[in-house]
Each structure stands twice: as structure tokens, then as C-alpha cells.
Protein backbone atom coordinates (compact mmCIF):
# COMPACT_ATOMS: atom_id res chain seq x y z
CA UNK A 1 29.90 8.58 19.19
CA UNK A 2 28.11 12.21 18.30
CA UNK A 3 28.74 14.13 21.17
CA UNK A 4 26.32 17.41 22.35
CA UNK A 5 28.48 20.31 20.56
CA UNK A 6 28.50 18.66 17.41
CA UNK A 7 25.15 17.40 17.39
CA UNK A 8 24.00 21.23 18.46
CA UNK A 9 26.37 22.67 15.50
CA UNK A 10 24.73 20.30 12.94
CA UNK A 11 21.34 21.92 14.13
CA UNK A 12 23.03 24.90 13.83
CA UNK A 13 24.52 24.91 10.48
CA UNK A 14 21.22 22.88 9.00
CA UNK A 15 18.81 25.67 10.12
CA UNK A 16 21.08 28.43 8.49
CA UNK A 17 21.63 26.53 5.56
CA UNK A 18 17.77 26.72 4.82
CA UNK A 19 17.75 29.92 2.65
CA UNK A 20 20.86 28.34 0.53
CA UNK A 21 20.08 24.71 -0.04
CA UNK A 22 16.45 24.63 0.13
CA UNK A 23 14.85 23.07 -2.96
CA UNK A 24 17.18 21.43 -4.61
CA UNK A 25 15.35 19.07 -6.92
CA UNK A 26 16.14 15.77 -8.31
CA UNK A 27 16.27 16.82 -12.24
CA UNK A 28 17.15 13.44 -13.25
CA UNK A 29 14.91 11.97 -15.82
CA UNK A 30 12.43 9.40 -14.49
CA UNK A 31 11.47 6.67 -17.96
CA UNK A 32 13.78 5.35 -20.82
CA UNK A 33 12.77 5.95 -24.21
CA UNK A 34 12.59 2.64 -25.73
CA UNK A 35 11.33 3.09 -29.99
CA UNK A 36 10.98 0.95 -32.07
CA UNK A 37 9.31 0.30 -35.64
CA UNK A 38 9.64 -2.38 -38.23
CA UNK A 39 11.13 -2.15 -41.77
CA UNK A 40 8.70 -1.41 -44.60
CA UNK A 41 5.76 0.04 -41.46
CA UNK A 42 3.44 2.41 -42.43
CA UNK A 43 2.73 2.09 -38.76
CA UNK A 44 3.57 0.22 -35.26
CA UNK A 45 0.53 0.17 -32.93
CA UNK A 46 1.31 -1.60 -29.55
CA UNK A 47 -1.65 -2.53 -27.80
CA UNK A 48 -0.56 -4.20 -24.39
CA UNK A 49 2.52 -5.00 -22.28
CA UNK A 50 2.97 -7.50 -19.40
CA UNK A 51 4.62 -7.94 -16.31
CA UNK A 52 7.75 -9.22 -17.46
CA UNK A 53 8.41 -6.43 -20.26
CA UNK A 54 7.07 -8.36 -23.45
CA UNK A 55 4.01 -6.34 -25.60
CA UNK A 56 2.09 -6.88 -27.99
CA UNK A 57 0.37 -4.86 -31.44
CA UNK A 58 0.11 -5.15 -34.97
CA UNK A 59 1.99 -3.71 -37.64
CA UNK A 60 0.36 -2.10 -40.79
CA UNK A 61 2.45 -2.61 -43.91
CA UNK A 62 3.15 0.00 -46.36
CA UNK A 63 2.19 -2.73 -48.73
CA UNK A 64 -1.63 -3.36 -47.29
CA UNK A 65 -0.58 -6.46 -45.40
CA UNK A 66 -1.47 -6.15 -41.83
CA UNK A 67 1.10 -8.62 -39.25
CA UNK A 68 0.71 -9.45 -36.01
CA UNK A 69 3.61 -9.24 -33.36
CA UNK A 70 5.03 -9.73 -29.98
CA UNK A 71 8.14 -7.37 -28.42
CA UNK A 72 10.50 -7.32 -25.99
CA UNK A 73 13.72 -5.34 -25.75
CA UNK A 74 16.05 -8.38 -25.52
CA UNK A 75 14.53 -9.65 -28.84
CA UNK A 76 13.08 -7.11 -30.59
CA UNK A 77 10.13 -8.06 -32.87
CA UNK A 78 8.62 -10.92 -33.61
CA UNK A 79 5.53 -11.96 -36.12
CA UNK A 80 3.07 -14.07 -34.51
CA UNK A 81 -0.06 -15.26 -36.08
CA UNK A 82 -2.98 -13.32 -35.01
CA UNK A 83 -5.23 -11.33 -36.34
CA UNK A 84 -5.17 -7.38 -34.51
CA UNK A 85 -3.86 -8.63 -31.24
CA UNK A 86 -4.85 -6.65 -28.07
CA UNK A 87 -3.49 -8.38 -25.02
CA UNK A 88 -1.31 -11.09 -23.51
CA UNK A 89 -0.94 -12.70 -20.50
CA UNK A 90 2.27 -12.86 -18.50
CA UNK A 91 1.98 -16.37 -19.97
CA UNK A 92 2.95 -14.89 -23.00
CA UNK A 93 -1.01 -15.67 -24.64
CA UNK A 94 -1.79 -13.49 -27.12
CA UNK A 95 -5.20 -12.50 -27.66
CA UNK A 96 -7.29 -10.91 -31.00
CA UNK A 97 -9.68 -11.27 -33.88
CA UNK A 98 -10.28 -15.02 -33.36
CA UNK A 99 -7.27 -16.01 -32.55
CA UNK A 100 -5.39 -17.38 -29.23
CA UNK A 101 -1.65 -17.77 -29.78
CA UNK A 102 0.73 -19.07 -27.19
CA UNK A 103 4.17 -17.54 -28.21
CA UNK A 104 5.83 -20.34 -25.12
CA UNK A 105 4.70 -23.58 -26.85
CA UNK A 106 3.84 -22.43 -30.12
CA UNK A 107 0.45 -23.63 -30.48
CA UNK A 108 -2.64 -21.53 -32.04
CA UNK A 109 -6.68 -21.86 -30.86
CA UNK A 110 -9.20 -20.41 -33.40
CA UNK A 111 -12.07 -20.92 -30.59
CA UNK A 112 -15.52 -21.79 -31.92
CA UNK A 113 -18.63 -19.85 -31.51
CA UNK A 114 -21.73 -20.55 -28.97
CA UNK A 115 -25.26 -21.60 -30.02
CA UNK A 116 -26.92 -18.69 -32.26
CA UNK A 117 -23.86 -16.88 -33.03
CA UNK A 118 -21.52 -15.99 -35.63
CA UNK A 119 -18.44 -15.35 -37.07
CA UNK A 120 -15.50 -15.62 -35.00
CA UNK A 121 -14.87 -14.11 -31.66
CA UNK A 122 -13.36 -10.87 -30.84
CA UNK A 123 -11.06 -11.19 -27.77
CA UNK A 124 -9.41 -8.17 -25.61
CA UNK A 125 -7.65 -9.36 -22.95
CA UNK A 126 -6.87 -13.01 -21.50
CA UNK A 127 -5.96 -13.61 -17.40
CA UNK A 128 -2.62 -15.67 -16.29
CA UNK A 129 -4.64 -18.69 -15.90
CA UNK A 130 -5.61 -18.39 -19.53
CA UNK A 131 -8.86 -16.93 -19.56
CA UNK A 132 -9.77 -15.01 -22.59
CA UNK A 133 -12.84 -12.37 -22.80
CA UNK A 134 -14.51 -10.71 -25.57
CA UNK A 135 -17.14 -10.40 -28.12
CA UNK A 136 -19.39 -12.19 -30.37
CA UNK A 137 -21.84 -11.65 -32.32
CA UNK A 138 -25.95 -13.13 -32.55
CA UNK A 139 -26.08 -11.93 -35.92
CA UNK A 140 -25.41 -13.13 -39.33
CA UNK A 141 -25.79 -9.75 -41.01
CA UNK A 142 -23.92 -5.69 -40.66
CA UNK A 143 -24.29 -4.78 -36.94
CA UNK A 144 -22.37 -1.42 -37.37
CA UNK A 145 -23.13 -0.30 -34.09
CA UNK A 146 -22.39 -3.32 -32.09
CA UNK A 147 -26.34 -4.12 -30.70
CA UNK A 148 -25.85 -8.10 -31.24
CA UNK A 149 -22.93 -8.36 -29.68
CA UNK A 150 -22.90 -10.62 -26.16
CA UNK A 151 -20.09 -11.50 -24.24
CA UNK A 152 -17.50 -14.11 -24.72
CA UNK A 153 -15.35 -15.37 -22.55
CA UNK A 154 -12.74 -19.06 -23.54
CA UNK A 155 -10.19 -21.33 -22.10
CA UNK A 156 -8.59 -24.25 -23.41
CA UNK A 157 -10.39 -26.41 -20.61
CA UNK A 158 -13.60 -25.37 -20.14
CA UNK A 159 -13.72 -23.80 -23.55
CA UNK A 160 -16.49 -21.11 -24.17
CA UNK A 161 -19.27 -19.56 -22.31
CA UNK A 162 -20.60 -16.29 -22.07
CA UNK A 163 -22.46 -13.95 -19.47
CA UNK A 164 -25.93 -13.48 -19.03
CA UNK A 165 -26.11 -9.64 -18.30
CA UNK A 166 -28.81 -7.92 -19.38
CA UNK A 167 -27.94 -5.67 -22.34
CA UNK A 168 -24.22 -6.32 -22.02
CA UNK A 169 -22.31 -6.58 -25.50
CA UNK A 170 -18.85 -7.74 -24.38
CA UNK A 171 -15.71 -7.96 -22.14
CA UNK A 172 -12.51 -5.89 -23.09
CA UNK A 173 -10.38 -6.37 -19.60
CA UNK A 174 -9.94 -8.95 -17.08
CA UNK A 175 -7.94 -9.46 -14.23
CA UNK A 176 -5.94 -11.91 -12.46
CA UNK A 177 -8.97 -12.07 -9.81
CA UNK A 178 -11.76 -12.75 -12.20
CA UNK A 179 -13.37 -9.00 -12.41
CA UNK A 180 -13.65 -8.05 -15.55
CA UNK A 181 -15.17 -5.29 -16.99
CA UNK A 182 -17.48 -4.20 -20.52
CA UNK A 183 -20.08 -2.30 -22.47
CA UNK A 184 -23.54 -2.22 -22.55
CA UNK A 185 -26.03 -1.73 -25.05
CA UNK A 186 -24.31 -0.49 -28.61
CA UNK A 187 -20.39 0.78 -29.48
CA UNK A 188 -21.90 4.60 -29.25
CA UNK A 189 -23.41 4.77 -26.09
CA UNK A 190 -20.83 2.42 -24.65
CA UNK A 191 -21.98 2.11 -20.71
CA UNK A 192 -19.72 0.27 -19.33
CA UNK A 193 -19.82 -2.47 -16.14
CA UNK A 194 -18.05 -4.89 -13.62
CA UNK A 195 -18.42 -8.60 -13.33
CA UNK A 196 -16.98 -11.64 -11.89
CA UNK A 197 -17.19 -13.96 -14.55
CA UNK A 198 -16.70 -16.70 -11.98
CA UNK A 199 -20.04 -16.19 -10.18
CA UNK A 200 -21.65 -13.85 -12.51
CA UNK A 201 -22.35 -10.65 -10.50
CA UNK A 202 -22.31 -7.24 -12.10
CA UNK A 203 -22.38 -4.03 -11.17
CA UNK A 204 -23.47 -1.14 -13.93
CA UNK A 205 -21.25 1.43 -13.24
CA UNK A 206 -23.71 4.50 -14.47
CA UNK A 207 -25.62 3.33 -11.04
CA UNK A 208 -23.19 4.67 -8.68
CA UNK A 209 -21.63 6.77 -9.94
CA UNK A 210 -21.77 10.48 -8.13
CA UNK A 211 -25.36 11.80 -10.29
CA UNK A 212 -24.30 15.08 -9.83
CA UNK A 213 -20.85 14.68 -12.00
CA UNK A 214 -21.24 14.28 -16.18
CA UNK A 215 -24.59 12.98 -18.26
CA UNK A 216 -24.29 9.88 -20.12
CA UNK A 217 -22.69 6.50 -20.07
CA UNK A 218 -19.56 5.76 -17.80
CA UNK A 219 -17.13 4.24 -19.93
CA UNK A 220 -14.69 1.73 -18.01
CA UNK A 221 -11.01 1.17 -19.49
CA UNK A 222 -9.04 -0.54 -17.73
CA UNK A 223 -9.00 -2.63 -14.22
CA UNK A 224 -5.84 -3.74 -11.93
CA UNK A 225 -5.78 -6.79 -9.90
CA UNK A 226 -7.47 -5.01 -6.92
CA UNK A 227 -10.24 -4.38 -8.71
CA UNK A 228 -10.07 -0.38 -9.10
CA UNK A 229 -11.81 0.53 -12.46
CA UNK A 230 -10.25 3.64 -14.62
CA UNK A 231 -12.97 5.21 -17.18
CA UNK A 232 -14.41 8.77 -18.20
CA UNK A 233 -17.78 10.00 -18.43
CA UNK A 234 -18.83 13.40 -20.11
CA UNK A 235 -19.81 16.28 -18.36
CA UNK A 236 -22.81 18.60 -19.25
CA UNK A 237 -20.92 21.96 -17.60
CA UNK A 238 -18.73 23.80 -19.48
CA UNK A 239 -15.81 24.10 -19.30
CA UNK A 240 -15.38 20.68 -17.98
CA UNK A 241 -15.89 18.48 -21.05
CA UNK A 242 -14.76 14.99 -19.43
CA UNK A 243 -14.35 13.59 -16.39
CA UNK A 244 -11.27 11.35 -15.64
CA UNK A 245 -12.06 8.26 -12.68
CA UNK A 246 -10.32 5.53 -10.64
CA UNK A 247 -13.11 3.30 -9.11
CA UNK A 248 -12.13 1.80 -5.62
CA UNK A 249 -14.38 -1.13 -4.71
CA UNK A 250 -13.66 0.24 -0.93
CA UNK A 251 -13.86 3.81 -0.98
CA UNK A 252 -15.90 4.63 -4.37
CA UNK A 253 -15.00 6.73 -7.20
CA UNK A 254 -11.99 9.34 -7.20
CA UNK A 255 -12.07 11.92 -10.21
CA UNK A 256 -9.01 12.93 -11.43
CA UNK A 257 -7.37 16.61 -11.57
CA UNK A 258 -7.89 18.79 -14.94
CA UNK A 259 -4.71 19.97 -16.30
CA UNK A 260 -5.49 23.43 -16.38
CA UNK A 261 -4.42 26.03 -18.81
CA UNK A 262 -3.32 25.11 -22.13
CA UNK A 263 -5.95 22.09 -21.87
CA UNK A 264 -9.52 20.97 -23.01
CA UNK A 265 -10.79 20.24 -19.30
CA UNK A 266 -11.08 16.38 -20.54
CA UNK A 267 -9.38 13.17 -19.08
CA UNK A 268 -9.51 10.02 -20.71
CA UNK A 269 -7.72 7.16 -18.34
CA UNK A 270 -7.06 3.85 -20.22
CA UNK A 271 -4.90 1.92 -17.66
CA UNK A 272 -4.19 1.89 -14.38
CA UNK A 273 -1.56 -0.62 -12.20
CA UNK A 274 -1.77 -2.44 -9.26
CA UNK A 275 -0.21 0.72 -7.41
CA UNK A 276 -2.68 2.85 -8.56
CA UNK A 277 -0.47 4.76 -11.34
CA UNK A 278 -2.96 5.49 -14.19
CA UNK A 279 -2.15 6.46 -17.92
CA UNK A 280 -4.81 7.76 -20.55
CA UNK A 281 -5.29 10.83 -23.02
CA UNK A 282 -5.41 14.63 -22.69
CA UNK A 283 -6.47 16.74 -25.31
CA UNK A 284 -4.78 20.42 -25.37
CA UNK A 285 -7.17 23.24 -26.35
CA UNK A 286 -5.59 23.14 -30.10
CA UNK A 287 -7.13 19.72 -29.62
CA UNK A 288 -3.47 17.95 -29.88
CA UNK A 289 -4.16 14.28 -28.08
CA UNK A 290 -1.39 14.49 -25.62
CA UNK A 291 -0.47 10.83 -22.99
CA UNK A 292 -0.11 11.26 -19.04
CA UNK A 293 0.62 9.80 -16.71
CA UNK A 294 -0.69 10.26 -12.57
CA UNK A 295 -0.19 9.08 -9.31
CA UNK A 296 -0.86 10.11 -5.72
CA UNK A 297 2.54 11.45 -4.98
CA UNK A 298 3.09 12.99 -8.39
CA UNK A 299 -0.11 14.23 -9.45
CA UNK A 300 -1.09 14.87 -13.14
CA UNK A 301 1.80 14.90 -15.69
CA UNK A 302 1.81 15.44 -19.59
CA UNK A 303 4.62 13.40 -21.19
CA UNK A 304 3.90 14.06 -24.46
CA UNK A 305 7.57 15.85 -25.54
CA UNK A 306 8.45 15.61 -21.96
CA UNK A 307 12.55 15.48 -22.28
CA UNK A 308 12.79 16.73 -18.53
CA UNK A 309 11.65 13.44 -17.06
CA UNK A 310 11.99 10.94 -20.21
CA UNK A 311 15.75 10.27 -21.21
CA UNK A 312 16.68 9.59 -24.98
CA UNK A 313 13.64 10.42 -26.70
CA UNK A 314 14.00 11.68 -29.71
CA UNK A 315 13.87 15.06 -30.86
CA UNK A 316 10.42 15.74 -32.58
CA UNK A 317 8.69 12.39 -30.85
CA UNK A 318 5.27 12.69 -29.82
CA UNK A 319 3.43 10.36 -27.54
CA UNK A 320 0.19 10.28 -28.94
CA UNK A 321 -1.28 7.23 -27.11
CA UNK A 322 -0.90 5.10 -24.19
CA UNK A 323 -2.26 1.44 -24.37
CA UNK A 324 -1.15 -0.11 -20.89
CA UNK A 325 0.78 0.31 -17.81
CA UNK A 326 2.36 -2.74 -16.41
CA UNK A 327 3.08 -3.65 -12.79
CA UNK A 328 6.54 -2.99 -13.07
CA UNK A 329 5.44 0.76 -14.30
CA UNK A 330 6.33 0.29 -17.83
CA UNK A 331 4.49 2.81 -19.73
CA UNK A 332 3.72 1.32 -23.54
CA UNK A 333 1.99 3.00 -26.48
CA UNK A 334 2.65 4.47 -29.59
CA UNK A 335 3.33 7.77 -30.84
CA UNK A 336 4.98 9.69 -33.55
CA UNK A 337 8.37 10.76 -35.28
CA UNK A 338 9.27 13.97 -36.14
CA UNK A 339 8.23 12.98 -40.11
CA UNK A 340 4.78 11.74 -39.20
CA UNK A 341 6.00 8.10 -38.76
CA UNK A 342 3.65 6.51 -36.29
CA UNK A 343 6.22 3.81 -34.43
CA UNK A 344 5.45 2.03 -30.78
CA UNK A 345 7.30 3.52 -27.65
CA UNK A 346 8.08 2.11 -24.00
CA UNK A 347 8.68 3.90 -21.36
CA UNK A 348 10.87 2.22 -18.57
CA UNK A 349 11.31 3.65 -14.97
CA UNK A 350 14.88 4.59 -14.11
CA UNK A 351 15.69 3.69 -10.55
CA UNK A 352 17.78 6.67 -9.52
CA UNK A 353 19.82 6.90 -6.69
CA UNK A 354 19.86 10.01 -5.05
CA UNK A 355 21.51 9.80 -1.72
CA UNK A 356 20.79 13.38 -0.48
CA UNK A 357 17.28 12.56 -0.60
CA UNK A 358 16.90 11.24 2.60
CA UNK A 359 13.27 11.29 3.19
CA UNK A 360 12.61 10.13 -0.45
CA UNK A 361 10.03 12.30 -1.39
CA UNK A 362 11.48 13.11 -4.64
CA UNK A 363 13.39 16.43 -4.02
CA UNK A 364 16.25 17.85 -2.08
CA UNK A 365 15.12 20.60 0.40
CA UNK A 366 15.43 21.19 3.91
CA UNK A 367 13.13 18.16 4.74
CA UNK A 368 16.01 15.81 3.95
CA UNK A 369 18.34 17.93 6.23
CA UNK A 370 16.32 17.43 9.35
CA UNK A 371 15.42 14.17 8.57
CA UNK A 372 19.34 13.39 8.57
CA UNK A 373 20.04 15.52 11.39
CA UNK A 374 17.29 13.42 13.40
CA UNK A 375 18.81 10.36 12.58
CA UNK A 376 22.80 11.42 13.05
CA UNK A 377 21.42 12.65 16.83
CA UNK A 378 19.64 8.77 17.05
CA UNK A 379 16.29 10.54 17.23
CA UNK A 380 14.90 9.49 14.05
CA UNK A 381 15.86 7.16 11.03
CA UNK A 382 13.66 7.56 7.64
CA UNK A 383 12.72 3.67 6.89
CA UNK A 384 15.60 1.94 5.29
CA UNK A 385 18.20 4.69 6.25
CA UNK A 386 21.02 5.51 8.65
CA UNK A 387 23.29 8.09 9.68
CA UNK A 388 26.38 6.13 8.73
CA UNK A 389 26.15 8.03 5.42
CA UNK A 390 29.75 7.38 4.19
CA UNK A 391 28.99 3.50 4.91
CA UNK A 392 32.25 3.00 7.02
CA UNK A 393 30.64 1.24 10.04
CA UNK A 394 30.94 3.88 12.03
CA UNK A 395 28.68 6.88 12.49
CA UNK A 396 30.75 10.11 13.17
CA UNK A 397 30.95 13.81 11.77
CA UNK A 398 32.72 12.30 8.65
CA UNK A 399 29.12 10.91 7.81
CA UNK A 400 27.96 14.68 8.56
CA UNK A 401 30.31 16.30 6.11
CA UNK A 402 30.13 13.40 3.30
CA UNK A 403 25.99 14.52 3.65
CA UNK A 404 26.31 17.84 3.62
CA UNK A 405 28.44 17.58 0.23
CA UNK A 406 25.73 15.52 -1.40
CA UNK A 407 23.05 17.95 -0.05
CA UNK A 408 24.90 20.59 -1.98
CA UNK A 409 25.54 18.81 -5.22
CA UNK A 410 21.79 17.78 -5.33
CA UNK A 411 20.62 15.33 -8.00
């Protein structure tokens, strides 16, 4: 049992210790560089990942041939046969040009057209119940700019329908909710929306969004399975050139931070997860396309040759893009090799263990010594913590030392 006089030294000891222990920061590296590229690639381009670590892309041949693929780490690549794909399903159902490939049973869907269109389908994205959403087009002739284009949306049961929103051109995400979101009016001006394409509500984003932020359309990227939106829209006041946006359908439309110095004031999200992390596109004032990465707790990062919080990338790399972020906070994309190569990256989250920070807050300071000094006096325990540090059943000055030598070795 902690008796007065130690309990009174540890308060002691912790407050002098301030000046000499205070910030200590957990250097460790956050992701896992995972490369890879394919033999006789005069490019990789990965283009989604799901849940369960598998992606997607297509590979462009040095001979001309273009292939189709799926990833994982556990088996590398593997061709499948479609056309450009540009999302699967945790299902493993791979969506592009035409084509709907099930990599679980093997089986391939060419889905047919609707009354007055033509050509085949362009898909995006498919749900877990095997949804698919896209594009097609009303006409038979060039449409460079994308003005015939309605929406298209497939499954294997019901097969295909499409929405009836005025001026809308197609779907390119959906989630596992039925919200889905698009573009209206032509591939330049690109104003994009939200709809259920259960009940067929919508919601043009350019109408609520704040009218005093940007000029133009609102482009929408990428939607989790809470609905929040992530998109950009330009701004007419120098030096802001872009503004950055997660859509909430509770609370309404955050913008994100600028990066600041160094930077074009421009964010471009793409993706965003079901915990809110979003990845898109910087640009640095050279004009460089750099990928980041943000969340609530950590702000606005640049990974592009980040080595201080990605381990094992190699020397040169440059992330140039990033395509998704899964649930599990697998970053995927593609980049480029220190020769110009453009290969296909993930980035996996490390799950460090750093004992000295007790409050978990991501660094070692004097927070985490009064939040253990709370909880060895049985004042205070951080959720999921105790004050029997050295785990021996028992909680007694050894635990007190055994912290205090973490505290000083940091992370």
C-alpha cells in the first residue's frame, strides 16, 4: 500500500523533474512503407484499398499493354480482368471501364446499358452489398466534356438503374449506407452532390456551402460510412487558392488548415475514413504535388519524403498521390522512385507501444507524470491504465521507479 511520505515524495520529485523530462516525444515512426511495382511497368497506379488490406489499380506496360490488378501484401500481385479498375468492395468486387469482376468466385459481369444510351458503363466504386455506381453515356458520338453523361448505378439482382437528378452526370463513391456522391453538369465545371440512391434524395453541395468561402463548383471526393463528404472548392482571394472540406451531415462543413510557408495555400482532400482521418494533395509553391495526411489530434501533415514518421521508405521516394484511406488507416497511392519510376505505395499504421505515455496523447512530457502520479495515489487512472506499472500484482514504489525509468528513456 502507498503510504503519505512516499506518495508526497513522488509529488515531490515529479514537479522538480519538470524542467528535465518535459517533452520527451515519441520519435518512433508512425506507417510502414509497403512498395511495390511489377516487372516490365512503365507504371503502377493503385486506385483503391479495402478494409481488409487488398487494393486495387492498373498497371501500364512498357510494351503499350495496359493490365488490370488486385494486391495484397500476403500475395503480392495479381492480374484480374478489368478494364482501369477504380474500386473494390471488401467483397473483393472490382469495379472499372465496363467491367465487374469478383476476384472470390471468379466470375466477370460486363453490365448492359439503359434505354437511350451507349457504350459501356463507367463504374467508380461498388458498396459491400454489391452495388456498383457510375457513368454512362446518352450519346452515340465524342462528348469530350462529359455533358451526356447520367448516372449509373448496377447489381447482379436488380441489375441497372440510374438517378433522375437534374443535370447530374454520374456517381464516383458510395458507401456502405447508400449515400453516394457525383458531378453535375460537364467534367470542367464538375459540381459535385449527395444522394441516397435508395430513395433518391440529393443535396447539391454548392447550396450550402458557406457563400462567403471560394467561387465556383464544390467538388466532392470521397465519403465514409457516416456520411461526411471530403472535396475542395476554389477560392477567389489570394493567397488562398483552394479550399480543403470535410462535410458533416450534423454539424456542416469544416475547412481544413493551409500548410503555411513553403506551400500554395491549396488543399485537395480525396478520402476520408470512418474516423474522420482524411488524405488528399498539397501543392508546394515550386508547385511539387506533395500527399497528407490530417486528423483532429494530429493536424495537417506532409508525408511526401517524410522518413521521421514513415519507416523503410526508400531513399529518393516521393509520394505523389493518395487514392484511399481504409478503415483500418491504411494509407494507399502511388508515388515515385528516386529514377522517375512511378510504382504504388501503402502505408500501414505501426501500433507502438510506448509505456511512458500514460495519458496517450502522443508525447512524453510532464502530462504523463501527473497523470501517473494521480493514479499511483488512487486519485486518478487514464482509461485502460493502472499504477501497477511493473505488472507484478501489486502496486508499490517498485511500480514508481520502473515509471520513472521509462519516463526517462522516452520513446
Amino acid at each position: 500500500m502507498t503510504t503519505r511520505t512516499q506518495t508526497t515524495f513522488v509529488r515531490v520529485f515529479a514537479t522538480a523533474s519538470l524542467g528535465l523530462f518535459a517533452g520527451l516525444a515519441c520519435a518512433q515512426p508512425e506507417y510502414d512503407f509497403v512498395h511495390f511495382d511489377y516487372p516490365g511497368a512503365g507504371e503502377v497506379v493503385l486506385s483503391d484499398i479495402n478494409d481488409h488490406g487488398v487494393a486495387c489499380g492498373r498497371i501500364g506496360m512498357n510494351s503499350g499493354l495496359e493490365l488490370g490488378f488486385v494486391w495484397s501484401q500476403a500475395t503480392g500481385i495479381t492480374i484480374v480482368p478489368v478494364y482501369k479498375p477504380q474500386g473494390l468492395n471488401n467483397s473483393r468486387l472490382v469495379v472499372g471501364l465496363g467491367d465487374v469482376y469478383s476476384v472470390g468466385i471468379g466470375q466477370l459481369w460486363e453490365p448492359s446499358g439503359l434505354p437511350g444510351t451507349y457504350g459501356p458503363p463507367t463504374f467508380g466504386d461498388a458498396d459491400d452489398t454489391g452495388v456498383v455506381v457510375g457513368a454512362i453515356s446518352t450519346s452515340s458520338g465524342s462528348d469530350s466534356n462529359g455533358v451526356s453523361y447520367i448516372p449509373y448505378i448496377w447489381d447482379a439482382v436488380n441489375g441497372a438503374r440510374t438517378l433522375p437528378i437534374p443535370n447530374a452526370r454520374g456517381l464516383v463513391k458510395i458507401n456502405n449506407t447508400g449515400g453516394a456522391i457525383g458531378w453535375l453538369y460537364n467534367s470542367s465545371t464538375n459540381d459535385g452532390f449527395y444522394a441516397d440512391v435508395n430513395t433518391g434524395a440529393y443535396t447539391v453541395l454548392a447550396s450550402i456551402f458557406p457563400s462567403n468561402l471560394g467561387i465556383g463548383p464544390v467538388r466532392a471526393s470521397g465519403i465514409n460510412d457516416l456520411g461526411q463528404i471530403v472535396g475542395s472548392r476554389a477560392s477567389a482571394a489570394y493567397p488562398i487558392q483552394r479550399y480543403g472540406y470535410i462535410y458533416s451531415p450534423g454539424t456542416g462543413f469544416q475547412m481544413l488548415p493551409f500548410p503555411g510557408v513553403g506551400y500554395h495555400q491549396a488543399v485537395t482532400p480525396v478520402s476520408i475514413n470512418n474516423a474522420g482521418t482524411v488524405v488528399g494533395t498539397l501543392s508546394t509553391e515550386f508547385a511539387t504535388q506533395h500527399v497528407f495526411v490530417y486528423s483532429a489530434a494530429n493536424g495537417l501533415r506532409d508525408l511526401w519524403n517524410n522518413h521521421t514518421i514513415i519507416a523503410g521508405m526508400p531513399t529518393g521516394y516521393r509520394l505523389h498521390y493518395a487514392a484511399k484511406i481504409n478503415n483500418q488507416g491504411w494509407i494507399a497511392g502511388w508515388g515515385y522512385t528516386a529514377s522517375f519510376h512511378q510504382t504504388s505505395f501503402v502505408l500501414k499504421p505501426r501500433v507502438v507501444a510506448c509505456p511512458a505515455d500514460f495519458d496517450a496523447d502522443g508525447t512524453v512530457d510532464f502530462f504523463d507524470y501527473d497523470a501517473f502520479v494521480n493514479c499511483f495515489e488512487g486519485l486518478f487512472c487514464p482509461q485502460g491504465k493502472t499504477a501497477d506499472f511493473d505488472a507484478d500484482g501489486t502496486v508499490d514504489f517498485f511500480d514508481y521507479d520502473a515509471f520513472v525509468i521509462a519516463f526517462e528513456a522516452g520513446c
